[in-house]
N, C-alpha and C. Protein backbone atom coordinates (compact mmCIF):
# COMPACT_ATOMS: atom_id res chain seq x y z
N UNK A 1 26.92 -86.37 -47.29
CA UNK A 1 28.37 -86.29 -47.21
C UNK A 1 28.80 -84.83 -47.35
N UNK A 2 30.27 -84.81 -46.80
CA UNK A 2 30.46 -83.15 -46.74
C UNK A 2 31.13 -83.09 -47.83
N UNK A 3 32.28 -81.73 -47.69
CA UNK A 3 33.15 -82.10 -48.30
C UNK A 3 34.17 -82.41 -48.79
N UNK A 4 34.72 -82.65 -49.82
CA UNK A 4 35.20 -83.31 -50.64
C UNK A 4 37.30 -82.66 -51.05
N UNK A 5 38.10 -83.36 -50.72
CA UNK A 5 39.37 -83.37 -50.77
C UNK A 5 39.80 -83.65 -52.21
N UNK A 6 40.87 -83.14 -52.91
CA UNK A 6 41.42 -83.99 -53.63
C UNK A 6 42.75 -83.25 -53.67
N UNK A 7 43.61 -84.41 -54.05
CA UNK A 7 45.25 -84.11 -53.59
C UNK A 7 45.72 -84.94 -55.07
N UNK A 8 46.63 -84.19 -55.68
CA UNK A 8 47.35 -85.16 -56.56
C UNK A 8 48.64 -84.63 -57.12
N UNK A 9 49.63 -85.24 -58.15
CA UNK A 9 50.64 -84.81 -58.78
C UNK A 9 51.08 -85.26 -59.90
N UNK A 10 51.62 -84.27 -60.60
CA UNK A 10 51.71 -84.48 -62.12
C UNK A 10 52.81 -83.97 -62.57
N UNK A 11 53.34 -84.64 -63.34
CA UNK A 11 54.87 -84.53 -64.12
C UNK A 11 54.35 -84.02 -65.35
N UNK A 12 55.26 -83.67 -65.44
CA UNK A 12 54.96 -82.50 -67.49
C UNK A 12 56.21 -83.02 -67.81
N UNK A 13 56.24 -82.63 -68.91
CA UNK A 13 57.20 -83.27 -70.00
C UNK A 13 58.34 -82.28 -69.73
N UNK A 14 59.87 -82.93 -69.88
CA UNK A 14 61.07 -81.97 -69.62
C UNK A 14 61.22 -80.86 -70.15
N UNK A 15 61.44 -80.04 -69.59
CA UNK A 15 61.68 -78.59 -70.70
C UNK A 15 60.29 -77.88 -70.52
N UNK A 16 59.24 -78.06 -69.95
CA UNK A 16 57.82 -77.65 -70.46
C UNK A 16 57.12 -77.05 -68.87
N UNK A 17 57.91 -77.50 -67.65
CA UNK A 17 57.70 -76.31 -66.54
C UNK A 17 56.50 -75.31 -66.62
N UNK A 18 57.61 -74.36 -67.13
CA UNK A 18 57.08 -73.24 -67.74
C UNK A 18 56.13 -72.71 -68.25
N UNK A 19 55.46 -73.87 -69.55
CA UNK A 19 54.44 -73.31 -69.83
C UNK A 19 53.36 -74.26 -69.29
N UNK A 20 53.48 -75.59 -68.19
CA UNK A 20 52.46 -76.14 -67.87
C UNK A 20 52.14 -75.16 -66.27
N UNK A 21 52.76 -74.25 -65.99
CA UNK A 21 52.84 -73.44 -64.65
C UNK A 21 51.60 -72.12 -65.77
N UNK A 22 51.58 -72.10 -66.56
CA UNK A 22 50.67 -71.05 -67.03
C UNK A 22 49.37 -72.02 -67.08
N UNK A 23 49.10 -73.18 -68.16
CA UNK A 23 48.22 -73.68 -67.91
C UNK A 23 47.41 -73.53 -66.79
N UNK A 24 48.48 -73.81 -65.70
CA UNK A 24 47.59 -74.41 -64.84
C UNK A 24 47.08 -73.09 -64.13
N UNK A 25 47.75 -72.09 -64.09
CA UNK A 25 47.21 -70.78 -64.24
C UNK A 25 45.65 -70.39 -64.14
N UNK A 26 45.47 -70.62 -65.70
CA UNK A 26 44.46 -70.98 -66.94
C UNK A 26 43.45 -71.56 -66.13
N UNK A 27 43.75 -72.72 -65.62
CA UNK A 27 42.56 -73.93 -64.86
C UNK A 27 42.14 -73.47 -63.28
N UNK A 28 43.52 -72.19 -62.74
CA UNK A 28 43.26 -72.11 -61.35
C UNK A 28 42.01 -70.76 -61.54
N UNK A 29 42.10 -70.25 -62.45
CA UNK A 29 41.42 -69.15 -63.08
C UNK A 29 40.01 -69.74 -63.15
N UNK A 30 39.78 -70.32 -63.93
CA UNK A 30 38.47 -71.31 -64.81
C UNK A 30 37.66 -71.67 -63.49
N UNK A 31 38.41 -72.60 -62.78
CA UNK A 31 37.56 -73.29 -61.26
C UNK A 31 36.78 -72.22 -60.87
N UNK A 32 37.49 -70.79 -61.10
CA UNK A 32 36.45 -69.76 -59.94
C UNK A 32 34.92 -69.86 -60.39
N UNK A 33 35.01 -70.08 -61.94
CA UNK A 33 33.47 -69.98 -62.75
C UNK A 33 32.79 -70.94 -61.84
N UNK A 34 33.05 -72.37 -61.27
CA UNK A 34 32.58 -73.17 -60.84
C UNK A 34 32.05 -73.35 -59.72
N UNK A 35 30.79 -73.83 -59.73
CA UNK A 35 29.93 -73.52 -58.32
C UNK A 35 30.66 -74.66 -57.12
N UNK A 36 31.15 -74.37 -55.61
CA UNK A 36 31.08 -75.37 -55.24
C UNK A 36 32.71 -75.77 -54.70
N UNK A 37 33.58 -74.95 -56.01
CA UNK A 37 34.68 -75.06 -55.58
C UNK A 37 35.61 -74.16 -54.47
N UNK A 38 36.09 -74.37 -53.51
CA UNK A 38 36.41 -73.37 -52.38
C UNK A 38 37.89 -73.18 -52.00
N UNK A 39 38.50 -74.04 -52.96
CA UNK A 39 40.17 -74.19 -53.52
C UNK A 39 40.62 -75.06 -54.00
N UNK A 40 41.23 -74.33 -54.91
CA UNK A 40 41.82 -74.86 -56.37
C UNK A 40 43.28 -74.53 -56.11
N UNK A 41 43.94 -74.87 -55.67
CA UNK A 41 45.61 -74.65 -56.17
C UNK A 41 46.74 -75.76 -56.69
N UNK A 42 47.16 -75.23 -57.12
CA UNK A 42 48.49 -75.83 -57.55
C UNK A 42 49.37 -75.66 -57.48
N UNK A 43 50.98 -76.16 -57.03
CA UNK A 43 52.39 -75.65 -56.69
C UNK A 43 53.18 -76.27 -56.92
N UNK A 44 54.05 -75.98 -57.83
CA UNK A 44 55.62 -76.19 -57.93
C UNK A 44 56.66 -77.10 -57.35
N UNK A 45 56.77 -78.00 -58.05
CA UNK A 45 58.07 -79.17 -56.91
C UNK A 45 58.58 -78.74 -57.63
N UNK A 46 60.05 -79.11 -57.51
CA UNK A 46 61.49 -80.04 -58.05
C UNK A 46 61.13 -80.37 -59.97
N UNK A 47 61.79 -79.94 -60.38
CA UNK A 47 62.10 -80.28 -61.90
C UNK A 47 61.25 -79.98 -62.20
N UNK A 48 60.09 -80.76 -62.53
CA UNK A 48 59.04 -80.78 -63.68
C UNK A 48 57.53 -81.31 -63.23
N UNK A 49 57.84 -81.55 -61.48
CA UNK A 49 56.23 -81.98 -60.97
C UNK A 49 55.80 -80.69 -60.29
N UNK A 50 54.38 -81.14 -60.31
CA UNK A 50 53.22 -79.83 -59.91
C UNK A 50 52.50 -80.57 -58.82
N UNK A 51 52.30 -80.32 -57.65
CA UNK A 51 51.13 -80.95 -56.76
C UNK A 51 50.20 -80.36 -56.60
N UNK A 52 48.61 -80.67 -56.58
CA UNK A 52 47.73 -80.59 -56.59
C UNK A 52 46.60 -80.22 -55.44
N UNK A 53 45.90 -79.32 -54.95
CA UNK A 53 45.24 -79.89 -53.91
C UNK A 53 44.08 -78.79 -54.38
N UNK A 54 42.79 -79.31 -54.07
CA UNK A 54 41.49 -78.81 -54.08
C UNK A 54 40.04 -79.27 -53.01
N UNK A 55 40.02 -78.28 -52.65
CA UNK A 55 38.45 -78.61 -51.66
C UNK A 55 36.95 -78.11 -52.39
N UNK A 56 36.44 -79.49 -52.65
CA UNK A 56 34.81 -79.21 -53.07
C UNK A 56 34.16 -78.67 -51.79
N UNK A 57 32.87 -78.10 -52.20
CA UNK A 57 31.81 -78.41 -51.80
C UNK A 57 31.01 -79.51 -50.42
N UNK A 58 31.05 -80.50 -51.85
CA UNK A 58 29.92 -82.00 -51.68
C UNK A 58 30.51 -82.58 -53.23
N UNK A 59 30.13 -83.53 -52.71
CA UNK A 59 30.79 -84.47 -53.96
C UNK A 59 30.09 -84.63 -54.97
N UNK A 60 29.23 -83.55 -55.65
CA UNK A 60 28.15 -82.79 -56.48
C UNK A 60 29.10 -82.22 -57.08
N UNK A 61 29.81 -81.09 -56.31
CA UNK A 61 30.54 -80.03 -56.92
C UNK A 61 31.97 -80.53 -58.08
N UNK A 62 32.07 -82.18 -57.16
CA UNK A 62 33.37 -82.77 -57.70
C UNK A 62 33.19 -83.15 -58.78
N UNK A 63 31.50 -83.91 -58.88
CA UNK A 63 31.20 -84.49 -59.83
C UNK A 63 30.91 -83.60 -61.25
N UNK A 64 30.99 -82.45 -61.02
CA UNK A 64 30.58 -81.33 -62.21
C UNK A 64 31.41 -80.73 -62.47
N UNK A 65 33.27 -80.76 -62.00
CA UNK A 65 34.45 -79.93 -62.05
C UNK A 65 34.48 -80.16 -63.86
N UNK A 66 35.23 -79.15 -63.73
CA UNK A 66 35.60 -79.52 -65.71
C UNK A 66 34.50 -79.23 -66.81
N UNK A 67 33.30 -78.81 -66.54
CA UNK A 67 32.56 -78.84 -67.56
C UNK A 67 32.41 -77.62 -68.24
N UNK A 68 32.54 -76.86 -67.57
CA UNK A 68 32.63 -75.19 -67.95
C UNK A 68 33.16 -75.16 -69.28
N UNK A 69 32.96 -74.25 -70.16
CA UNK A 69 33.74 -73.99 -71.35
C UNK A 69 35.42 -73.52 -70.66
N UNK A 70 35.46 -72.91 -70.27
CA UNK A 70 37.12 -72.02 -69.95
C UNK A 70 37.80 -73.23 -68.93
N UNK A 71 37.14 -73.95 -68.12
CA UNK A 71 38.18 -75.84 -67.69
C UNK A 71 38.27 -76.65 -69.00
N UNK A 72 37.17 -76.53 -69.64
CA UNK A 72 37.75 -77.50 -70.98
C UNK A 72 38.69 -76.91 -71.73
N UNK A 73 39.03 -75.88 -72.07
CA UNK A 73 39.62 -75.04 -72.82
C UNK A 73 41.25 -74.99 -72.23
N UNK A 74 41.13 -74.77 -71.01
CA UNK A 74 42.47 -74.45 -70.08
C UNK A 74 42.64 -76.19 -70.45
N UNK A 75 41.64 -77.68 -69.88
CA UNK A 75 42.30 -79.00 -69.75
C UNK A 75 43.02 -79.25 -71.21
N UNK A 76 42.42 -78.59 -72.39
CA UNK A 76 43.03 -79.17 -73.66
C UNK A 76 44.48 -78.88 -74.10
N UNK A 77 45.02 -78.23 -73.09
CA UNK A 77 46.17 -76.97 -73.49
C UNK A 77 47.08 -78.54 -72.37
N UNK A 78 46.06 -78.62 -71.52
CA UNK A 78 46.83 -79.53 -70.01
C UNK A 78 47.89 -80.50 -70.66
N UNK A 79 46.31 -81.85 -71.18
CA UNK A 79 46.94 -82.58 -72.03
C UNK A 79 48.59 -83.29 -72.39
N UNK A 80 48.51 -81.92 -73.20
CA UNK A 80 49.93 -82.46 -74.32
C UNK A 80 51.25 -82.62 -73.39
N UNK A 81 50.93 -81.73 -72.15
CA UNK A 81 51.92 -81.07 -71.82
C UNK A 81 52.24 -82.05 -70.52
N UNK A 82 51.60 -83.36 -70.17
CA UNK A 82 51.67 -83.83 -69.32
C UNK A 82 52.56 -85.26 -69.55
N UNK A 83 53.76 -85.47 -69.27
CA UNK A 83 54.59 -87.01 -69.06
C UNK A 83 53.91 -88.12 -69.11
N UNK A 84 52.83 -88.53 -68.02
CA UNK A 84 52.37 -89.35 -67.56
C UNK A 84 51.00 -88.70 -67.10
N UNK A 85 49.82 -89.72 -66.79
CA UNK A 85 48.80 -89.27 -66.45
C UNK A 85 48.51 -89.29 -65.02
N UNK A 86 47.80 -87.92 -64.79
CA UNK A 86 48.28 -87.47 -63.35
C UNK A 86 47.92 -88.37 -62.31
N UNK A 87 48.46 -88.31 -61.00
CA UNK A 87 47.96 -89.24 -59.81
C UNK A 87 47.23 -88.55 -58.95
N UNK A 88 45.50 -88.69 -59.08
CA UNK A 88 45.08 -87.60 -58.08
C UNK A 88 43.98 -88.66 -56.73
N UNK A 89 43.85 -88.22 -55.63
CA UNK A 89 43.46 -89.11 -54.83
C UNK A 89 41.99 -88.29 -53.94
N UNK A 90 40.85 -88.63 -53.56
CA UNK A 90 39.81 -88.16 -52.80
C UNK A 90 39.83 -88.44 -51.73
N UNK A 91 39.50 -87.62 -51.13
CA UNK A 91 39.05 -87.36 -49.37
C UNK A 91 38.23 -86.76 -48.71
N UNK A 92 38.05 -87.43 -47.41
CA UNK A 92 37.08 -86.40 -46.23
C UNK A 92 37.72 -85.59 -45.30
N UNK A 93 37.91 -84.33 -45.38
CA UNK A 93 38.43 -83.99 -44.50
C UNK A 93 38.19 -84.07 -42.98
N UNK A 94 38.67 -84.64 -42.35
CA UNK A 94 38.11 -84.34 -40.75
C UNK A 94 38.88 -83.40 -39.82
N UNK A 95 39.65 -82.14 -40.21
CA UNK A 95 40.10 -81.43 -39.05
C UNK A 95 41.03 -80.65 -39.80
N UNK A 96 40.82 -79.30 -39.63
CA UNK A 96 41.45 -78.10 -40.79
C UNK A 96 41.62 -77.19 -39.83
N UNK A 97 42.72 -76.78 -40.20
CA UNK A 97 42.71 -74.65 -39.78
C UNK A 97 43.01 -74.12 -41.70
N UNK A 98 42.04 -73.56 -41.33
CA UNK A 98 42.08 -72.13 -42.36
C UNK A 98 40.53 -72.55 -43.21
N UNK A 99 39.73 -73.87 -42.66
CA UNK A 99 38.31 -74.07 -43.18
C UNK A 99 37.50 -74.91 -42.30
N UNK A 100 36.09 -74.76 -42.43
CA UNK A 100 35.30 -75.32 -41.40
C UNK A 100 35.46 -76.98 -42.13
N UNK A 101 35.21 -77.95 -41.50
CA UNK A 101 35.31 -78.96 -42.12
C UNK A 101 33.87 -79.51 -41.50
């Protein structure tokens, strides 16, 4: 299998924007340590949601996201700061500009 999509979105708690836009900072930072990962971003909606999108590897790379000391460190900060628990979804990509798929 190739690889690996993931798309999701997450509400933070009212008032808390701000410092979950650093977090995630923190985590877009951390991924680079990680073998496998080829984008990590995160962006800004409306009020208080963040959407998600990241391209693995192989679904190796997906399966090992987070383990690093500096993703655990950045996820523990994530946590508190999150409304609800996030909605994130996997995929194959079949047809990109700006990556070989």
């Amino acid at each position: 299998m190739g690889r690996v999509s993931v798309f999701g979105t997450i509400e933070c708690l009212e008032g808390r924007a701000d410092e979950m836009a650093e977090v995630l900072a923190a985590m877009v930072e951390a991924a680079g340590e990680e073998p496998g990962v080829e984008i990590y971003s995160y962006h800004r909606g409306e009020g208080d949601q963040f959407w998600f999108f990241a391209l693995m590897a192989d679904p190796e790379s997906m399966q090992n996201h987070g383990r690093g000391e500096a993703m655990q460190a950045a996820m523990e900060r994530f946590g508190p700061l999150m409304a609800a628990p996030p909605k994130m979804s996997t995929a194959s990509p079949i047809a990109a500009l700006g990556f070989d798929v």
